[in-house]
N, C-alpha and C. Protein backbone atom coordinates (compact mmCIF):
# COMPACT_ATOMS: atom_id res chain seq x y z
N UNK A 1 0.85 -1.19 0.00
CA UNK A 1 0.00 0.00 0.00
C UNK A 1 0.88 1.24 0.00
N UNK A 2 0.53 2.10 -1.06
CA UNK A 2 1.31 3.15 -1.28
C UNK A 2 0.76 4.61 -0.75
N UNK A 3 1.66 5.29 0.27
CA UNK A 3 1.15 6.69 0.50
C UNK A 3 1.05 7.69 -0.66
N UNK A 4 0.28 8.77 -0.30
CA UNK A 4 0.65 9.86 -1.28
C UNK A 4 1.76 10.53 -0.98
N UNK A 5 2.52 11.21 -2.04
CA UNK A 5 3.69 11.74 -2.16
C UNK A 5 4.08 12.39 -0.86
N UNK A 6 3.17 13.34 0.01
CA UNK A 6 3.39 14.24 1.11
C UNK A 6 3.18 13.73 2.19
N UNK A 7 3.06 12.24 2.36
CA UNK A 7 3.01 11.34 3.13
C UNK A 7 3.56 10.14 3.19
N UNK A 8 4.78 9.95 2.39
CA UNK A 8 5.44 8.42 2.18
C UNK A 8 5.51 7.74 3.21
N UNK A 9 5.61 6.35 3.28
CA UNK A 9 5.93 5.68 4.65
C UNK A 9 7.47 5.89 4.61
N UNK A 10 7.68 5.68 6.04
CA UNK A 10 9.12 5.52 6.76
C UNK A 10 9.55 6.86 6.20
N UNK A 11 9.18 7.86 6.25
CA UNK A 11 9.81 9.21 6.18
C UNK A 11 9.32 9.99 6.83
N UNK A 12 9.75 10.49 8.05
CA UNK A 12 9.29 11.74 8.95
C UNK A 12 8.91 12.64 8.93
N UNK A 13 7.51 13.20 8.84
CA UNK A 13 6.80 14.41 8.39
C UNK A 13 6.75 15.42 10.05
N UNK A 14 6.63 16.54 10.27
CA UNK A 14 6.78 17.12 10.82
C UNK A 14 5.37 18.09 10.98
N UNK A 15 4.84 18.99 11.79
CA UNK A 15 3.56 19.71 12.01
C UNK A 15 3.86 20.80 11.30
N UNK A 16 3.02 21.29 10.33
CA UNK A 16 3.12 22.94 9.83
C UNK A 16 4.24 23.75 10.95
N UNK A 17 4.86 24.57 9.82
CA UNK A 17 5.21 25.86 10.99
C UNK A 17 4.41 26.70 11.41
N UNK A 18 3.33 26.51 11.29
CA UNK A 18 1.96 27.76 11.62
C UNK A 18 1.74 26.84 12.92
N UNK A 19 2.41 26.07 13.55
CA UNK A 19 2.33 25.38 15.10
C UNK A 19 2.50 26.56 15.65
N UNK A 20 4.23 27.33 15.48
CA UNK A 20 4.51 27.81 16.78
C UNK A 20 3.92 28.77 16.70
N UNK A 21 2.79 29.96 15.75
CA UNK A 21 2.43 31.11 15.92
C UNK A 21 0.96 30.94 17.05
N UNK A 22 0.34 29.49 16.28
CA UNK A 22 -0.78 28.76 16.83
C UNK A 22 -0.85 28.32 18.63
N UNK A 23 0.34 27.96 19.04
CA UNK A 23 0.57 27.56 20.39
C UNK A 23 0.34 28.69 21.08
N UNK A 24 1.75 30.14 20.29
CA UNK A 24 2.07 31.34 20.81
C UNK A 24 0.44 31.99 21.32
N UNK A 25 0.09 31.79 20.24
CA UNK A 25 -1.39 33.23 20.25
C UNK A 25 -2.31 32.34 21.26
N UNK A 26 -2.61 31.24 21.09
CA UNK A 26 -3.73 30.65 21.88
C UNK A 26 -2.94 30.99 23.84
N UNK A 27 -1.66 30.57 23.57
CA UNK A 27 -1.22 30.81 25.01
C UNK A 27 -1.44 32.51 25.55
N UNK A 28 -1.32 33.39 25.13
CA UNK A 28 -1.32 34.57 25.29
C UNK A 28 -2.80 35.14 25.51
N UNK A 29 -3.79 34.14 24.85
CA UNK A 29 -5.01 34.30 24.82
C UNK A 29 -5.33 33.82 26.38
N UNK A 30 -4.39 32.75 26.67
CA UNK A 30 -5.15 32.00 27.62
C UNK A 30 -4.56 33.29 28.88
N UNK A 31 -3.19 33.65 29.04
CA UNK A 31 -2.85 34.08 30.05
C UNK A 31 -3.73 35.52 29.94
N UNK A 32 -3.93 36.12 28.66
CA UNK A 32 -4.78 37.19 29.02
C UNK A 32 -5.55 37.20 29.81
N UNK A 33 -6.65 36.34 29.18
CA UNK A 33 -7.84 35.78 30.13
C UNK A 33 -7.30 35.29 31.89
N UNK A 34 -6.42 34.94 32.01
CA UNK A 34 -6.08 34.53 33.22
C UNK A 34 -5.86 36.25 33.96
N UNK A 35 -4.92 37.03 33.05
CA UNK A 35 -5.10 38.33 34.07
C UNK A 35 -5.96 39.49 33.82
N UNK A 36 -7.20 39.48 33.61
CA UNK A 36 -8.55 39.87 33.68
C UNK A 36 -9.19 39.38 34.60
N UNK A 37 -9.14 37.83 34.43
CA UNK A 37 -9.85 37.27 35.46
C UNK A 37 -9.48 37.55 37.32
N UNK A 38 -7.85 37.71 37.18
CA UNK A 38 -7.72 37.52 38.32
C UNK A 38 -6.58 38.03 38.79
N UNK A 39 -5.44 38.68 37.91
CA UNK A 39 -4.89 39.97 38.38
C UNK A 39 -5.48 41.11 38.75
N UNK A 40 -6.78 41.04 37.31
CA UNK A 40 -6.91 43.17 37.54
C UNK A 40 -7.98 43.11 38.45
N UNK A 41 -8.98 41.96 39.09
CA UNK A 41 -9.42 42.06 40.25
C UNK A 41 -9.23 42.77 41.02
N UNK A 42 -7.67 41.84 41.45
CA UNK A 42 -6.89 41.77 42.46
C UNK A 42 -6.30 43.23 42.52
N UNK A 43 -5.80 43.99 41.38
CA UNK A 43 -5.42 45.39 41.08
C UNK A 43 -6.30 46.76 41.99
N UNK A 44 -7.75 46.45 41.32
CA UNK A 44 -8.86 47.58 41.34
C UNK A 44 -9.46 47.38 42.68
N UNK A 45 -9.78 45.73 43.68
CA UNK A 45 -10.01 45.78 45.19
C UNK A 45 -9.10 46.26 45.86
N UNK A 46 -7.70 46.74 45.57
CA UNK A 46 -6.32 47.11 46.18
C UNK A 46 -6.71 48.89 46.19
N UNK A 47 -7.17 49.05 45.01
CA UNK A 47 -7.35 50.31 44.60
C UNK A 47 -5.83 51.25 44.53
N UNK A 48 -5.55 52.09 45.21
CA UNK A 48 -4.31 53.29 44.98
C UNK A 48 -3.40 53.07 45.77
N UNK A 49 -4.07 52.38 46.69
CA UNK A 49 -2.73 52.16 48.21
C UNK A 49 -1.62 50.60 47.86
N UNK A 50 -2.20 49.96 46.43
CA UNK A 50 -1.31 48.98 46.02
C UNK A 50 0.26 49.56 45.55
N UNK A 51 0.94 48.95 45.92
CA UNK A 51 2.53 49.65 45.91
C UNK A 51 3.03 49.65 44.09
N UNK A 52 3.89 50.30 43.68
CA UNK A 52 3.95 50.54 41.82
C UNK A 52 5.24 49.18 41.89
N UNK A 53 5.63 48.69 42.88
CA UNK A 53 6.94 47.84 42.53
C UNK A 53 5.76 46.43 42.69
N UNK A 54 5.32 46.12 43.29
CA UNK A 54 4.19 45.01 43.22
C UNK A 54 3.19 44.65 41.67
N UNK A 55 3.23 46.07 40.81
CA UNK A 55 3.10 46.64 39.94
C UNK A 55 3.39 45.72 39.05
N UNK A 56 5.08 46.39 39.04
CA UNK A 56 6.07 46.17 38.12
C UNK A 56 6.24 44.45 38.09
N UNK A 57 6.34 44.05 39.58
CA UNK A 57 6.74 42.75 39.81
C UNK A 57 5.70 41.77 38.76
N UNK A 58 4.49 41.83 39.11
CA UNK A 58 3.70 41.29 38.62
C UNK A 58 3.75 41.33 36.87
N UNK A 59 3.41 43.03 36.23
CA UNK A 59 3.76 42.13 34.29
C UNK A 59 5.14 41.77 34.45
N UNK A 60 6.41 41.93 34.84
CA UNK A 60 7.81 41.43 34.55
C UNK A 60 7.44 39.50 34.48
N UNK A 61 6.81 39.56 36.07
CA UNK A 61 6.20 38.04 36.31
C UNK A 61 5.49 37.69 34.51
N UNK A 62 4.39 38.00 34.43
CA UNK A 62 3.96 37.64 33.29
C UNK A 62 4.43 37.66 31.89
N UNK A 63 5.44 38.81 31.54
CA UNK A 63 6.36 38.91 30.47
C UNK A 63 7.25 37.69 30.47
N UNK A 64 8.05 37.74 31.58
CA UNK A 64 8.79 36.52 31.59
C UNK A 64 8.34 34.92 31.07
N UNK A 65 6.94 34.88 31.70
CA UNK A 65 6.14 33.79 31.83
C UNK A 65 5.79 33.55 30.02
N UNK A 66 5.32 34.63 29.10
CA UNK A 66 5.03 34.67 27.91
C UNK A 66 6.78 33.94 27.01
N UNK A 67 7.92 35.06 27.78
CA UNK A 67 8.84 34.86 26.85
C UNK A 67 9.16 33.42 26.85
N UNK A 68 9.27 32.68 28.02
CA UNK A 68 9.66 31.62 27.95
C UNK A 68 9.03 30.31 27.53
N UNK A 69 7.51 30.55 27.00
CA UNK A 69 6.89 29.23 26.51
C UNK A 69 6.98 29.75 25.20
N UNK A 70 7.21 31.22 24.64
CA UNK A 70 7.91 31.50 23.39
C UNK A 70 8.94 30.56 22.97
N UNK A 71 10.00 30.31 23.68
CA UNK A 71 11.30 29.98 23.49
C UNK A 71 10.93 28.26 23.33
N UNK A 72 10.11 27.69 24.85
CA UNK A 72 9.91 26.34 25.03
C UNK A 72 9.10 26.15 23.35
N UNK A 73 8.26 26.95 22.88
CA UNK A 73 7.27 26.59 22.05
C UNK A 73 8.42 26.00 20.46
N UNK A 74 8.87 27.34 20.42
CA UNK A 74 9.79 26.80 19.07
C UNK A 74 11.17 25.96 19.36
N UNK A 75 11.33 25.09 20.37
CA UNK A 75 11.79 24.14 20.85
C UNK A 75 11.25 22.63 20.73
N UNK A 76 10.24 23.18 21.07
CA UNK A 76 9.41 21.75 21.30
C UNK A 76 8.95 21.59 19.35
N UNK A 77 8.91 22.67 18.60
CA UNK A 77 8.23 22.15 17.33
C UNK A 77 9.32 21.63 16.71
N UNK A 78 10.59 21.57 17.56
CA UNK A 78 11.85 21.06 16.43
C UNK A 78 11.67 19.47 16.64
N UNK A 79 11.37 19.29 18.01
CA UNK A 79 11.19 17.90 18.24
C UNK A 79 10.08 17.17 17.51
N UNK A 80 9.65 17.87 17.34
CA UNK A 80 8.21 16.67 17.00
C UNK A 80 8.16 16.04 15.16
N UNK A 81 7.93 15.04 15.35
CA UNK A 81 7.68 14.28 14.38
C UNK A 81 6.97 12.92 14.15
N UNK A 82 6.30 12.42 12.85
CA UNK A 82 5.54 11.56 13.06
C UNK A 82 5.68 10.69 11.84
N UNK A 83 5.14 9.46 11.86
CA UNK A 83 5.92 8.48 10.79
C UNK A 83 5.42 7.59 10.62
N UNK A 84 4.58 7.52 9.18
CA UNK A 84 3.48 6.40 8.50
C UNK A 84 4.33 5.25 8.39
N UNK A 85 4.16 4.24 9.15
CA UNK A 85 4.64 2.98 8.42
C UNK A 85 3.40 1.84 7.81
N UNK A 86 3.82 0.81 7.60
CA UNK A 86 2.68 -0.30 6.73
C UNK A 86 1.68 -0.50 7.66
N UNK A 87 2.14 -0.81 9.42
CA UNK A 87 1.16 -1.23 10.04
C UNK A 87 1.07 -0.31 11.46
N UNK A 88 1.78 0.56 11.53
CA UNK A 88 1.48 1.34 12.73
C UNK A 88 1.80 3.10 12.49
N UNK A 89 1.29 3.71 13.20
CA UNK A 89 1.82 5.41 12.74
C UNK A 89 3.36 5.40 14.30
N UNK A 90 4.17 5.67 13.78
CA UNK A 90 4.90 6.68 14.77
C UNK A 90 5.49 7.41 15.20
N UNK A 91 5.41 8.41 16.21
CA UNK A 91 5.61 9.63 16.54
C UNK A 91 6.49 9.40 17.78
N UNK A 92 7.46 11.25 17.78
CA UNK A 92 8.22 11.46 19.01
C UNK A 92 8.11 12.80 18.76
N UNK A 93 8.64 13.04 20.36
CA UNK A 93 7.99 15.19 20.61
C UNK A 93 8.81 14.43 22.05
N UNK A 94 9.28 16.32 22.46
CA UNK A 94 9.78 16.40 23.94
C UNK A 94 11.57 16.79 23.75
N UNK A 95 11.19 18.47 25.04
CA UNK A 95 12.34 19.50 25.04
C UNK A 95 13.23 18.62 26.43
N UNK A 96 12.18 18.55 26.97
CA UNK A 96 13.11 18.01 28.35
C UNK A 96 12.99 16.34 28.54
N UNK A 97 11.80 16.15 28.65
CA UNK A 97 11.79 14.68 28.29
C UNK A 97 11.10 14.19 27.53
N UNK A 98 11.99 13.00 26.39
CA UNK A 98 11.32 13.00 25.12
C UNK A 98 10.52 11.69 25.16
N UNK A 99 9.58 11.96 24.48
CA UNK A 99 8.53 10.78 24.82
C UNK A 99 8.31 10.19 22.75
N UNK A 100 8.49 8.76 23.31
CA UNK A 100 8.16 8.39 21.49
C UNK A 100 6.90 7.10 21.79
N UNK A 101 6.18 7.40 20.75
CA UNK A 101 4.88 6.43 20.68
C UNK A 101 4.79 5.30 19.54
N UNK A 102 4.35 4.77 19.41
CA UNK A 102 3.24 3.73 18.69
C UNK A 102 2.10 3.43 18.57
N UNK A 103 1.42 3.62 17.54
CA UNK A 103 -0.16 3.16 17.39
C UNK A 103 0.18 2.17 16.21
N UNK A 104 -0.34 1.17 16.89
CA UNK A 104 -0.36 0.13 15.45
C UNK A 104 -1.95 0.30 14.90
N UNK A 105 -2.35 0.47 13.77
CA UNK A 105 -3.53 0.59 13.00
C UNK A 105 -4.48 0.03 13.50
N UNK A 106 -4.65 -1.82 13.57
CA UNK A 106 -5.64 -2.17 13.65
C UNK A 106 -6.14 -1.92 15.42
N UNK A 107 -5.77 -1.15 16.04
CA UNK A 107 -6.65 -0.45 17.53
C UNK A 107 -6.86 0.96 17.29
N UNK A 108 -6.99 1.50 16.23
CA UNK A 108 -7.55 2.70 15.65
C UNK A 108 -9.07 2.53 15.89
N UNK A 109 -9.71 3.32 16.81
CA UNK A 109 -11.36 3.12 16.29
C UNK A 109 -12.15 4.61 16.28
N UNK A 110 -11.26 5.80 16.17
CA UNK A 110 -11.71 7.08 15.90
C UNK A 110 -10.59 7.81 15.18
N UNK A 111 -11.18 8.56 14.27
CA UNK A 111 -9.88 9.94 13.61
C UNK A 111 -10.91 11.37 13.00
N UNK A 112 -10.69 12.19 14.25
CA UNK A 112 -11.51 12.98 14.50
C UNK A 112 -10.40 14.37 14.02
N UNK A 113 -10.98 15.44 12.97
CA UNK A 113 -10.60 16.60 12.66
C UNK A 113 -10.90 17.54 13.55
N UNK A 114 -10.29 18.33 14.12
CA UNK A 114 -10.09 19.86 15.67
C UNK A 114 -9.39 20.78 14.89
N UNK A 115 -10.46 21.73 14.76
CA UNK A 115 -10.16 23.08 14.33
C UNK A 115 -10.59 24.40 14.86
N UNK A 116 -9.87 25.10 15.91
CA UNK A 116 -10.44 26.88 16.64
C UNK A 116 -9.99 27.32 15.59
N UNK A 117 -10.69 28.16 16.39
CA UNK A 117 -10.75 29.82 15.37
C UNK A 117 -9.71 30.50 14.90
N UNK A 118 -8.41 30.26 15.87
CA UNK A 118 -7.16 30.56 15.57
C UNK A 118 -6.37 29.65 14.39
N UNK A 119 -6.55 28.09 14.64
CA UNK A 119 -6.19 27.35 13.46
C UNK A 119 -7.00 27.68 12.50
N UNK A 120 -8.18 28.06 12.43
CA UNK A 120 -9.12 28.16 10.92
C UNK A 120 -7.79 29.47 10.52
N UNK A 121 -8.04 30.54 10.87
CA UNK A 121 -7.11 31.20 10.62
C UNK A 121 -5.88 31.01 10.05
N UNK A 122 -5.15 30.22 10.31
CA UNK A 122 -3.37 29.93 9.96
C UNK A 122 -3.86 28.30 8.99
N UNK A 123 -5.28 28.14 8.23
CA UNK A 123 -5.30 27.12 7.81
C UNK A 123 -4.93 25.65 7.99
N UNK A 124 -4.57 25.44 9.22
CA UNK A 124 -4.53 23.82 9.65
C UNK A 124 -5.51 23.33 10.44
N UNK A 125 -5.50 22.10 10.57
CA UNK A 125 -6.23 20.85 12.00
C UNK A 125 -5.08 19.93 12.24
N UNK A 126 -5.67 19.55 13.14
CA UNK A 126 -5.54 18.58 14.56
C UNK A 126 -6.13 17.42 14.20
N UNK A 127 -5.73 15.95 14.04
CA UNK A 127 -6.14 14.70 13.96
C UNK A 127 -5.77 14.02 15.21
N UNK A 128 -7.05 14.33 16.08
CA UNK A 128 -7.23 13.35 17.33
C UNK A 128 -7.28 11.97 16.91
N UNK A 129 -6.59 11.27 17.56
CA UNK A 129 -6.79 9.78 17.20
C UNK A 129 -7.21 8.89 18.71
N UNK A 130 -8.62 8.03 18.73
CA UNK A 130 -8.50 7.42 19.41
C UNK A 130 -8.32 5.70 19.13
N UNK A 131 -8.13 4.94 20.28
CA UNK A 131 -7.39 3.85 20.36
C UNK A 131 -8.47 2.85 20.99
N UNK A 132 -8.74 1.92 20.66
CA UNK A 132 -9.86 0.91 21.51
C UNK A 132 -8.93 0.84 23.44
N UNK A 133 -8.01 1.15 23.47
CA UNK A 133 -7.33 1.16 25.16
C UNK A 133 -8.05 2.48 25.65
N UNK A 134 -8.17 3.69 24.76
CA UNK A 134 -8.48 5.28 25.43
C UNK A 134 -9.94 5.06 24.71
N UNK A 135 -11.34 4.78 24.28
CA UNK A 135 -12.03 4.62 23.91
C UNK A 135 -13.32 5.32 24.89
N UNK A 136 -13.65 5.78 24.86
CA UNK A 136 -14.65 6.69 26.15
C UNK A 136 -14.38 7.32 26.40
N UNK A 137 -12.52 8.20 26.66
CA UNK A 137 -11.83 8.73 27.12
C UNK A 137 -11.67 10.27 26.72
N UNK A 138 -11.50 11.18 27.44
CA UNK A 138 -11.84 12.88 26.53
C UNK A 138 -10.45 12.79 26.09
N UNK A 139 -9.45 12.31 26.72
CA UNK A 139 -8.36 12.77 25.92
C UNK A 139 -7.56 11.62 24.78
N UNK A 140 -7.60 11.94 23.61
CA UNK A 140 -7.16 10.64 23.02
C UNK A 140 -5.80 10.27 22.88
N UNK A 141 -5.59 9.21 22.46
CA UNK A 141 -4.19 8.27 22.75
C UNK A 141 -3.02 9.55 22.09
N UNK A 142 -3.34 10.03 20.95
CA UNK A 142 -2.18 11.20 20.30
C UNK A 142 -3.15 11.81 19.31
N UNK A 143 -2.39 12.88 19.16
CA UNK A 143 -2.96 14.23 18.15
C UNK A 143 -1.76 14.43 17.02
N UNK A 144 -2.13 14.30 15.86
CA UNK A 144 -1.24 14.82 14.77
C UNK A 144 -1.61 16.24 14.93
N UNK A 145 -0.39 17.23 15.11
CA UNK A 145 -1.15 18.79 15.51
C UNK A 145 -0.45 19.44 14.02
N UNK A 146 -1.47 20.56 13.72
CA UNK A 146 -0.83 21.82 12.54
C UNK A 146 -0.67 20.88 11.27
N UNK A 147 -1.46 20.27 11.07
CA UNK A 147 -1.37 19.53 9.31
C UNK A 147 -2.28 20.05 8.40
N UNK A 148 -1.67 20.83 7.38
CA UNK A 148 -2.43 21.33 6.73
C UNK A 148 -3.31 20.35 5.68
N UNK A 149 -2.58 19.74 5.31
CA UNK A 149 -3.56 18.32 4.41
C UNK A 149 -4.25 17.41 5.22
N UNK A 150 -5.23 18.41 6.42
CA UNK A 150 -5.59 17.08 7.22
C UNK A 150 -5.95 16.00 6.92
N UNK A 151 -6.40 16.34 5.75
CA UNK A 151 -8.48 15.38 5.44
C UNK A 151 -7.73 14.40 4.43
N UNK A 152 -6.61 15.16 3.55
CA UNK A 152 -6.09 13.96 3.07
C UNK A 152 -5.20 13.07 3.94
N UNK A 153 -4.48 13.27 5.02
CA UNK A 153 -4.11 12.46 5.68
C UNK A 153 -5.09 11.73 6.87
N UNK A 154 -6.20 12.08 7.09
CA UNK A 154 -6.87 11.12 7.81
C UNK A 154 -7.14 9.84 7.01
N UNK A 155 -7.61 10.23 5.87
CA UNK A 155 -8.25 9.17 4.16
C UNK A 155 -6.94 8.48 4.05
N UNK A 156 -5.71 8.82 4.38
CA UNK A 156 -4.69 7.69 4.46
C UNK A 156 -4.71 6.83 5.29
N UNK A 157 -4.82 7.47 7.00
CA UNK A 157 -4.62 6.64 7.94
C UNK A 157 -6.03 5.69 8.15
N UNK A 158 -7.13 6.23 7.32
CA UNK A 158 -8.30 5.38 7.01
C UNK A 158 -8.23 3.89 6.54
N UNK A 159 -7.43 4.34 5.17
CA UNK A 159 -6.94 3.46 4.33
C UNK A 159 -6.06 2.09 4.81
N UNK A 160 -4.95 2.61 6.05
CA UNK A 160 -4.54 1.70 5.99
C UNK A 160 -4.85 1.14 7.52
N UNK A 161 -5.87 1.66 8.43
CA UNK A 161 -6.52 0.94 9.24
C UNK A 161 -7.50 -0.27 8.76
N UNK A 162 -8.41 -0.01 7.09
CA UNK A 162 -9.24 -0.95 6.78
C UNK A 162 -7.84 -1.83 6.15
N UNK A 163 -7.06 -1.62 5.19
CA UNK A 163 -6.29 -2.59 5.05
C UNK A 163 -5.58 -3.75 6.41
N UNK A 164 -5.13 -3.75 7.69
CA UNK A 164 -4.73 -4.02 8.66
C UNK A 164 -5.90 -4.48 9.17
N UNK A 165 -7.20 -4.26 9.32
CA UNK A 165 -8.52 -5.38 9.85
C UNK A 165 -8.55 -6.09 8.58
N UNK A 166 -8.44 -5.71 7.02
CA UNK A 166 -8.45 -6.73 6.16
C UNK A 166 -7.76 -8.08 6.06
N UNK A 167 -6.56 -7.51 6.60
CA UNK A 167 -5.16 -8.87 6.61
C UNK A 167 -5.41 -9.66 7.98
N UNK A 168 -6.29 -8.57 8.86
CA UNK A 168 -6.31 -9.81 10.54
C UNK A 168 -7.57 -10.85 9.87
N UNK A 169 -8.18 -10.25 9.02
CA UNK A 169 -9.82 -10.85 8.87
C UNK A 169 -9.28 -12.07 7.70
N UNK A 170 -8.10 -11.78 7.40
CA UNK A 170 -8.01 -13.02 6.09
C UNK A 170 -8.50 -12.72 5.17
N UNK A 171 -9.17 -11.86 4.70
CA UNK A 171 -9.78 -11.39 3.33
C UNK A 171 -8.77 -10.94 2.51
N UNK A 172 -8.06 -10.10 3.08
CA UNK A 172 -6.70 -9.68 1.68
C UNK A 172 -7.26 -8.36 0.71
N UNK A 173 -8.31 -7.96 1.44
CA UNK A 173 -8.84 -6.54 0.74
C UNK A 173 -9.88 -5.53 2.09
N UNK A 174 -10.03 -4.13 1.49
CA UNK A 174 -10.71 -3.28 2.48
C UNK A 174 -12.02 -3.58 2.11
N UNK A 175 -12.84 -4.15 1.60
CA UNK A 175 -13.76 -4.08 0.62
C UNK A 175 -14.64 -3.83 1.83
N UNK A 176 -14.84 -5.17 2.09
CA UNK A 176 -15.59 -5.60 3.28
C UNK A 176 -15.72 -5.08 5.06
N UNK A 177 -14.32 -4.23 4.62
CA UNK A 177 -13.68 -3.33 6.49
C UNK A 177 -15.34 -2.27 6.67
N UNK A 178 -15.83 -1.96 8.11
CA UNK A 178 -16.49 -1.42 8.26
C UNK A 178 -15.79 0.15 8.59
N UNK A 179 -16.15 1.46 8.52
CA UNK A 179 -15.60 2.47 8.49
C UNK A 179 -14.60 2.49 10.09
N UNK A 180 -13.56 3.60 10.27
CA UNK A 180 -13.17 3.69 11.42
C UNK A 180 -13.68 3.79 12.37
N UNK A 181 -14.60 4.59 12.10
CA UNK A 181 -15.85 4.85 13.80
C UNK A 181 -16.04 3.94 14.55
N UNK A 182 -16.34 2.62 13.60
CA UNK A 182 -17.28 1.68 14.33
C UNK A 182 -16.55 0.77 14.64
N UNK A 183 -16.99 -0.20 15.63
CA UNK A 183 -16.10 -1.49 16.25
C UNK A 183 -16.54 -2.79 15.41
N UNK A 184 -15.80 -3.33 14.21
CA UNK A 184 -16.01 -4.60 13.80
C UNK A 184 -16.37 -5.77 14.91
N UNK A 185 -15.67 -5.28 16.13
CA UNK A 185 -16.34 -6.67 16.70
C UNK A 185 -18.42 -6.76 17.46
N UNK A 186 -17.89 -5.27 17.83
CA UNK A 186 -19.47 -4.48 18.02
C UNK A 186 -20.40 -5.14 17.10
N UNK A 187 -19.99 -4.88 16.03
CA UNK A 187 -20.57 -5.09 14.33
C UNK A 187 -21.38 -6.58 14.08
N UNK A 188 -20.05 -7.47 14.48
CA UNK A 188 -20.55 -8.79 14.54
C UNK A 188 -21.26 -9.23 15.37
N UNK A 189 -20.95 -8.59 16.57
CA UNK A 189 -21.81 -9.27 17.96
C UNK A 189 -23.62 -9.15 17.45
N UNK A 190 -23.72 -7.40 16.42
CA UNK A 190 -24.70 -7.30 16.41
C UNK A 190 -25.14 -8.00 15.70
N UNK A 191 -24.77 -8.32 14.34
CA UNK A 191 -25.35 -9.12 13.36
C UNK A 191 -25.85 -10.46 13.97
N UNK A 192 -24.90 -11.20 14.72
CA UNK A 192 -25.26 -12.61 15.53
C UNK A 192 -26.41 -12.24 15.83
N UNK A 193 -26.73 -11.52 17.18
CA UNK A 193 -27.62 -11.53 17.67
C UNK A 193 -29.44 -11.61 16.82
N UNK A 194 -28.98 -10.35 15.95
CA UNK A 194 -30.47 -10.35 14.62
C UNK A 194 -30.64 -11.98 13.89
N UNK A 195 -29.50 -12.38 13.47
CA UNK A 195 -29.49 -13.32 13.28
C UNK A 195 -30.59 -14.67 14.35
N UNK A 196 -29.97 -14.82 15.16
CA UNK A 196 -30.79 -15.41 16.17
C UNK A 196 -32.35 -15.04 16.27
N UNK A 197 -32.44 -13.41 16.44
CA UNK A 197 -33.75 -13.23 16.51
C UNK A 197 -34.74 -14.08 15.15
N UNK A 198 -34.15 -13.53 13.79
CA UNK A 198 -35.19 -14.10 13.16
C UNK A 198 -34.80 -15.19 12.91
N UNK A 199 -34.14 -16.19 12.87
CA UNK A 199 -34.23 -17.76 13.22
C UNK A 199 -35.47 -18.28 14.42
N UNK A 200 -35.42 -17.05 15.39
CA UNK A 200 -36.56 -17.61 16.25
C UNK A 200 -37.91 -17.51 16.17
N UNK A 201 -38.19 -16.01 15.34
CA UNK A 201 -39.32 -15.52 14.98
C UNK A 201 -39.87 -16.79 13.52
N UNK A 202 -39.22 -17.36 13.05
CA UNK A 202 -39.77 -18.29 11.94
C UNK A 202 -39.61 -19.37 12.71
N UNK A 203 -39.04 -19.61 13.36
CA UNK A 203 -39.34 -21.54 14.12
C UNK A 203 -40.79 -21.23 14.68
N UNK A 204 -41.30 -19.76 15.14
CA UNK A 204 -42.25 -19.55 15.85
C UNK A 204 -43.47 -19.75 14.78
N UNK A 205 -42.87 -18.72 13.31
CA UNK A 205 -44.24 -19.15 12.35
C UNK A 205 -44.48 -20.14 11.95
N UNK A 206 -43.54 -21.16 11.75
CA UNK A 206 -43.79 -22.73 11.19
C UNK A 206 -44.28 -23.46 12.24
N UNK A 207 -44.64 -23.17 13.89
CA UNK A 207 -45.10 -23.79 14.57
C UNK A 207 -46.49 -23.65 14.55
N UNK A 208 -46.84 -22.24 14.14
CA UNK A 208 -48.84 -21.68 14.10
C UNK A 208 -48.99 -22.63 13.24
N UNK A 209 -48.02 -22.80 11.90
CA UNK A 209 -48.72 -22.75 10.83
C UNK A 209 -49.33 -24.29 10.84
N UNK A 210 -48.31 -25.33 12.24
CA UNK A 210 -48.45 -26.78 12.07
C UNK A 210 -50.10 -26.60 13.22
């Protein structure tokens, strides 16, 4: 099974550079909101008798606080990378401690597109991926973050999740794979069951009919 060109297997693709503006602005958003909420409170109940070096202390505090997830941010986007192979995706990220993963395909059972207002903006998404282990779970197993070809790279990792239930199932094709969403084994349990029902509902009519 062959990727598309901007996705080959065993070659390390990396997140848009519209990550680090994306991290930057949403963080700045967040600490704003954090000192509205609960610096300038704290400012205006103080009223005039608050001292100007308590002042100062406090944005230096927050400047500092901005510059340095600046610095951590375009740090951390050097690390990260992620990597289609035949039967599993995998990824590594991490400034201080580096963390590397594995998802093998066939425990794929969600690939969900995440897009704010800030990414609509800088044109990328987020491919949440969940895992039948994190399955119920709000946070999923890993996120491909800042890909601008999301939709064509989900339709890959689609592709080769139905291929990988094709080869466990013995069939040797996707033909027959049910979409990612759903749980093939879910699938079957249900069919059995209908099955059963109307096997029982006709033993029942051939009994009136005797």
């Amino acid at each position: 099974m062959t990727a598309p060109d901007q996705f080959p297997q065993k070659v390390p693709f990396k997140p848009s550079p519209a990550f680090v503006p994306w991290f930057i602005i949403d963080f700045l958003l967040l600490l704003g909101l954090i000192a509205i909420f609960t610096v300038l409170p704290m400012f205006m109940a103080a009223g005039p008798e608050i001292d100007g070096i308590v002042t100062g202390v406090v944005i230096a505090g927050l400047l500092l606080i901005a510059v340095l997830f600046i610095v951590w941010t375009r740090l951390y986007y050097t690390t990260m990378e992620y990597e289609l192979h035949e039967d599993e995706l995998r990824w590594r990220r991490g400034v201080w401690f580096r963390t590397t993963g594995i998802v093998p395909y066939n425990r794929i059972t969600n690939l969900d597109l995440r897009q704010g207002p800030v990414m609509r903006w800088l044109r990328i998404s987020t491919i949440s991926i969940q895992t039948a282990g994190y399955s119920g779970q709000a946070v999923p197993e890993i996120r491909i973050e800042a890909i601008e070809q999301a939709e064509e790279l989900r339709e890959i990792l689609r592709r080769y999740v139905r291929a990988c239930s094709a080869r466990s199932d013995g069939t040797g094709t996707g033909a027959s794979v049910p979409p990612v969403a759903e749980s093939p084994v879910a699938t079957t349990g249900t069919s059995i069951l209908i099955l059963d029902e109307l096997k029982k509902i006709r033993q029942l009519l051939e009994q009136q009919k005797k």
